[in-house]
N, C-alpha and C. Protein backbone atom coordinates (compact mmCIF):
# COMPACT_ATOMS: atom_id res chain seq x y z
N UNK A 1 114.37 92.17 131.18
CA UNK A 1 114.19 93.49 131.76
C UNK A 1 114.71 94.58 130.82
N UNK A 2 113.92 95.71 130.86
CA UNK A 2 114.31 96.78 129.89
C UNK A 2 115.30 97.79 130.99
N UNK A 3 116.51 98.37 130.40
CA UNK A 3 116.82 99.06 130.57
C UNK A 3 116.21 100.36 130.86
N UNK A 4 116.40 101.67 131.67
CA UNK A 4 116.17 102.80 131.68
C UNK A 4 116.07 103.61 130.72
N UNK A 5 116.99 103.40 130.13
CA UNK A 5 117.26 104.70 128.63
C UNK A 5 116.35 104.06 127.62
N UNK A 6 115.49 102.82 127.34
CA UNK A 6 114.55 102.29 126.45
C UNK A 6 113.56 102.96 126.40
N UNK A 7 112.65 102.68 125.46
CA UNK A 7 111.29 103.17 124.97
C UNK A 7 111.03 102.49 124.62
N UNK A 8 109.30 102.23 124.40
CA UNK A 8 108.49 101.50 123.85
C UNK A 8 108.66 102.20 122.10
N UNK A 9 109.06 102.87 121.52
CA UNK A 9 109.60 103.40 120.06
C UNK A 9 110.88 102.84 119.77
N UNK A 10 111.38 102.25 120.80
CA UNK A 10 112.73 101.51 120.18
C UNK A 10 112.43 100.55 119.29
N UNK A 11 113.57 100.40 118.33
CA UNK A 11 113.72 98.95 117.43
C UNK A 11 114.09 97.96 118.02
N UNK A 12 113.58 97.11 117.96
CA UNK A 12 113.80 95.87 118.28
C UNK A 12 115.13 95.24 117.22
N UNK A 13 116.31 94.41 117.84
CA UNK A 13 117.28 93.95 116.84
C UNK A 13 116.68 93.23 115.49
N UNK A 14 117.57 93.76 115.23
CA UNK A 14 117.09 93.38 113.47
C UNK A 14 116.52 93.80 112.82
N UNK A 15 115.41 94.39 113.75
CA UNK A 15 114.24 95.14 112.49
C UNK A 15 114.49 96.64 111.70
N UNK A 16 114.30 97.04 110.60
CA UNK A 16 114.81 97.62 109.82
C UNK A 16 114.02 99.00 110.43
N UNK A 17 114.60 100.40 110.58
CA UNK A 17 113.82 101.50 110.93
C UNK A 17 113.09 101.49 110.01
N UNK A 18 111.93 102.09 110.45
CA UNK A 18 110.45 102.57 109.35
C UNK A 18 111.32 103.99 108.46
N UNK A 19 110.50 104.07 107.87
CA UNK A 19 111.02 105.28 106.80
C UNK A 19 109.55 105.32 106.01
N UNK A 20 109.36 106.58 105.91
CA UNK A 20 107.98 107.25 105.36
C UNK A 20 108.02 106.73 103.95
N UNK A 21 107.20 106.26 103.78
CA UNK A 21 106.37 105.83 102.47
C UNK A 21 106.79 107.46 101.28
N UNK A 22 107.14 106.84 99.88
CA UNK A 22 107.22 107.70 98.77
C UNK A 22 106.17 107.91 98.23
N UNK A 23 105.41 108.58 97.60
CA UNK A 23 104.00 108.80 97.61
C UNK A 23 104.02 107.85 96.37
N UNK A 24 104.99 107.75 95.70
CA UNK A 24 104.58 106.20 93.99
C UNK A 24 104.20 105.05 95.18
N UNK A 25 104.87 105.02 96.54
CA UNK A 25 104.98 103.71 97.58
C UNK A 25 103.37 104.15 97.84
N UNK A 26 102.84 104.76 98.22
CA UNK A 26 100.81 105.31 99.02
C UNK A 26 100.48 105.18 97.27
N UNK A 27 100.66 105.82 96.91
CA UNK A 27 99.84 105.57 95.92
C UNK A 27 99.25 104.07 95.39
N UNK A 28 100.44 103.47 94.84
CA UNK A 28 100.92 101.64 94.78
C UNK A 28 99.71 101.10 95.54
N UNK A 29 100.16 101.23 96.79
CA UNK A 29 99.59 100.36 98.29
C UNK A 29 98.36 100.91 98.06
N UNK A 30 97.50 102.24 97.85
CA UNK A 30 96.57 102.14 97.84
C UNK A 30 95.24 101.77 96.97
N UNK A 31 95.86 102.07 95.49
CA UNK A 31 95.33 101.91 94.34
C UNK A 31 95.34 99.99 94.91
N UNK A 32 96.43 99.05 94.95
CA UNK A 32 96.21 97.88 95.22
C UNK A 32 95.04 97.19 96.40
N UNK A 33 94.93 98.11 97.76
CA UNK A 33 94.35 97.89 98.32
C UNK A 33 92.81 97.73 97.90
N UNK A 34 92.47 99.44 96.97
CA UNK A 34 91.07 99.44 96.91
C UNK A 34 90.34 98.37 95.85
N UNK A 35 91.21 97.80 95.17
CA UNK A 35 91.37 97.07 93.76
C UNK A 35 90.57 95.40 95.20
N UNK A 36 92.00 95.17 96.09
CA UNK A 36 91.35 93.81 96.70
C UNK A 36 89.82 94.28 97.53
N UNK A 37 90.07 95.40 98.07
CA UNK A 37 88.68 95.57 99.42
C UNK A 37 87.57 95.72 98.78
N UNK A 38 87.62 96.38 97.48
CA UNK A 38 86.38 96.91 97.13
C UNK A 38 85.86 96.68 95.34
N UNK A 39 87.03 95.57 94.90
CA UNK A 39 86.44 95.02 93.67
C UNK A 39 86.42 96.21 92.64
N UNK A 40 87.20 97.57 92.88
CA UNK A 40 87.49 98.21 91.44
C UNK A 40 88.58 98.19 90.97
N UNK A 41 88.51 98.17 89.65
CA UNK A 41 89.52 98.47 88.71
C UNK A 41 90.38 99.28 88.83
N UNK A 42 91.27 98.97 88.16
CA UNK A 42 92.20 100.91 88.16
C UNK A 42 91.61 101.70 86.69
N UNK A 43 91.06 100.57 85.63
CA UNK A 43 90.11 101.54 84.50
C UNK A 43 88.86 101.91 85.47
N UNK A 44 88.35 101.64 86.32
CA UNK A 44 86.56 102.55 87.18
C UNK A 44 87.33 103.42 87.67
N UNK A 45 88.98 103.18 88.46
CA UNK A 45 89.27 104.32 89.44
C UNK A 45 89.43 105.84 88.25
N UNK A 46 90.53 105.33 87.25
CA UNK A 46 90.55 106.72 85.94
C UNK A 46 89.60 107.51 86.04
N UNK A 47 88.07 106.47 85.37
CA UNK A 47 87.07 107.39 85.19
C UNK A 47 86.88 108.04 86.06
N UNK A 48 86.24 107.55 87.43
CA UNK A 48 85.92 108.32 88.61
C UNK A 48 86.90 109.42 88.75
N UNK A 49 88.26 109.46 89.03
CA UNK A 49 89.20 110.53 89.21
C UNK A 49 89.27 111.17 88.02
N UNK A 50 89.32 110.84 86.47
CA UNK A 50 89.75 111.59 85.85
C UNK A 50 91.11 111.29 85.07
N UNK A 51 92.09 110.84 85.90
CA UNK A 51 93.44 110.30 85.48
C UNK A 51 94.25 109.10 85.88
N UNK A 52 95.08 108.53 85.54
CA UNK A 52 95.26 107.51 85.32
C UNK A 52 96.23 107.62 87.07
N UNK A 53 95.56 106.07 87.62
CA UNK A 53 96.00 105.98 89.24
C UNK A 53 97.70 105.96 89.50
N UNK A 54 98.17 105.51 88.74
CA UNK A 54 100.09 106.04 88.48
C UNK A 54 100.08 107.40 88.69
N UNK A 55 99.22 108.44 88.07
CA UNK A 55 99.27 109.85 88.15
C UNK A 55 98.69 110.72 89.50
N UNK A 56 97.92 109.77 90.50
CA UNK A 56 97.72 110.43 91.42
C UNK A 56 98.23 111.43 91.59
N UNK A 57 97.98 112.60 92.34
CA UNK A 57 98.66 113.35 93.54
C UNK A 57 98.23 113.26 94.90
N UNK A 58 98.71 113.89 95.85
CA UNK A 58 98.26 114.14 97.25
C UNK A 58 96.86 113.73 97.28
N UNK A 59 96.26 115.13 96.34
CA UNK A 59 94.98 115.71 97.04
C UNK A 59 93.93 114.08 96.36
N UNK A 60 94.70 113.58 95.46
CA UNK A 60 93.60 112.64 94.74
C UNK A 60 93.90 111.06 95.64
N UNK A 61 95.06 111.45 96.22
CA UNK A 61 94.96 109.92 96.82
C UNK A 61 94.24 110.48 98.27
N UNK A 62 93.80 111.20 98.56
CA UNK A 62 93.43 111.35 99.61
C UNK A 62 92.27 111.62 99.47
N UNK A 63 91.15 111.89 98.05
CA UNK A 63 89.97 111.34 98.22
C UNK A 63 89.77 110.05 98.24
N UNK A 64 90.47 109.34 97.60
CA UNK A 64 90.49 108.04 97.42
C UNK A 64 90.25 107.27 98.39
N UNK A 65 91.34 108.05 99.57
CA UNK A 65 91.55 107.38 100.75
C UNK A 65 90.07 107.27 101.87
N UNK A 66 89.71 108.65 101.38
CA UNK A 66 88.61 109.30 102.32
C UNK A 66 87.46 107.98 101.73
N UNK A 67 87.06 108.02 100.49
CA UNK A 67 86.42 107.02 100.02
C UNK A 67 86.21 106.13 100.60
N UNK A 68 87.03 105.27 100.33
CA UNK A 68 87.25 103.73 101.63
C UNK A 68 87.23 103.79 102.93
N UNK A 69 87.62 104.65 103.36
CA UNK A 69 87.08 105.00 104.89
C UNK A 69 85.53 104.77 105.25
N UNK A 70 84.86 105.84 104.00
CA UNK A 70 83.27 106.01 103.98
C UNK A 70 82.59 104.91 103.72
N UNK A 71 83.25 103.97 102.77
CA UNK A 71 82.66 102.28 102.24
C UNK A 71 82.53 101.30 103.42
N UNK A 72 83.80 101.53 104.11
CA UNK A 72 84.32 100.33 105.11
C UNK A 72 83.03 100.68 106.20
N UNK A 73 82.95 102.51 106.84
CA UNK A 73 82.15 102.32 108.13
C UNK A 73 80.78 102.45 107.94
N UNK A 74 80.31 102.82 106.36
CA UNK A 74 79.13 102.78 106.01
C UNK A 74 78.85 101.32 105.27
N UNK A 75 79.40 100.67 105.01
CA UNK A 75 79.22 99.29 104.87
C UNK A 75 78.59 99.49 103.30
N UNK A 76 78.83 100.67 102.31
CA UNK A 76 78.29 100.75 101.23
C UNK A 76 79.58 100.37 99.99
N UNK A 77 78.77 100.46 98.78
CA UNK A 77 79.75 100.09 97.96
C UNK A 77 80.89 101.38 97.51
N UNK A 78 82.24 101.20 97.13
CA UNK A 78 83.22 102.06 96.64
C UNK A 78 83.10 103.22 96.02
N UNK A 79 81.92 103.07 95.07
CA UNK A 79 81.50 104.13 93.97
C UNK A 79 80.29 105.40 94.65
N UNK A 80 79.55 104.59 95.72
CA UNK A 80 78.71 105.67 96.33
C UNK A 80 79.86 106.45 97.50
N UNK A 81 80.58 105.53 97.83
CA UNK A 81 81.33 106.60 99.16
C UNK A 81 81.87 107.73 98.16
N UNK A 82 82.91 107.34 97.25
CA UNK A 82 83.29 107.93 96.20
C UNK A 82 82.23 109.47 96.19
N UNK A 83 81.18 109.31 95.37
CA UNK A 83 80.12 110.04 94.83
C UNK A 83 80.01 110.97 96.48
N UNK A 84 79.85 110.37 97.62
CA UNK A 84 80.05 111.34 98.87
C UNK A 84 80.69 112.27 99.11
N UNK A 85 82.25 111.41 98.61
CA UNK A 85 83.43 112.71 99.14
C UNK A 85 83.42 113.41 97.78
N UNK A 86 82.78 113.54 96.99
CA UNK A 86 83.00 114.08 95.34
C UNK A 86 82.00 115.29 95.87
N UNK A 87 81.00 115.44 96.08
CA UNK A 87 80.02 116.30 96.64
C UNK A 87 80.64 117.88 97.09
């Protein structure tokens, strides 16, 4: 039985509080992700962006991000979602 003063946002014992991701941490995780989901490189990601995926910023990991979004629900390949959100 849960106590009164609980929440469903409580930690559970042991488990370590979340703490927001460092953007080298989003960047990392995502450059790795799109590398397994979608079979590119981090030399195709350069070209496409321009600079080297260590150098991201905000606004570039967040086309990136937008990208794979567009691949996954359009069921197309990496480089056309890409070419979408580039538009």
């Amino acid at each position: 039985p849960q106590s009164a003063t609980s929440s469903p946002d409580d930690q559970r014992p042991g488990q370590a509080p979340k703490r927001a991701l460092s953007i080298e941490e989003r960047r990392k995780n995502l450059v790795i992700a799109v590398q397994q989901k979608f079979g590119v490189s981090r030399g195709e990601l350069k070209g496409m962006m321009g600079v080297d995926p260590e150098s991201f910023n905000e606004d570039e990991i967040n086309i990136i991000r937008e990208a794979a979004k567009i691949a996954k629900a359009q069921n197309c390949d990496f480089k056309t979602a890409f070419n979408q959100v580039k538009q």
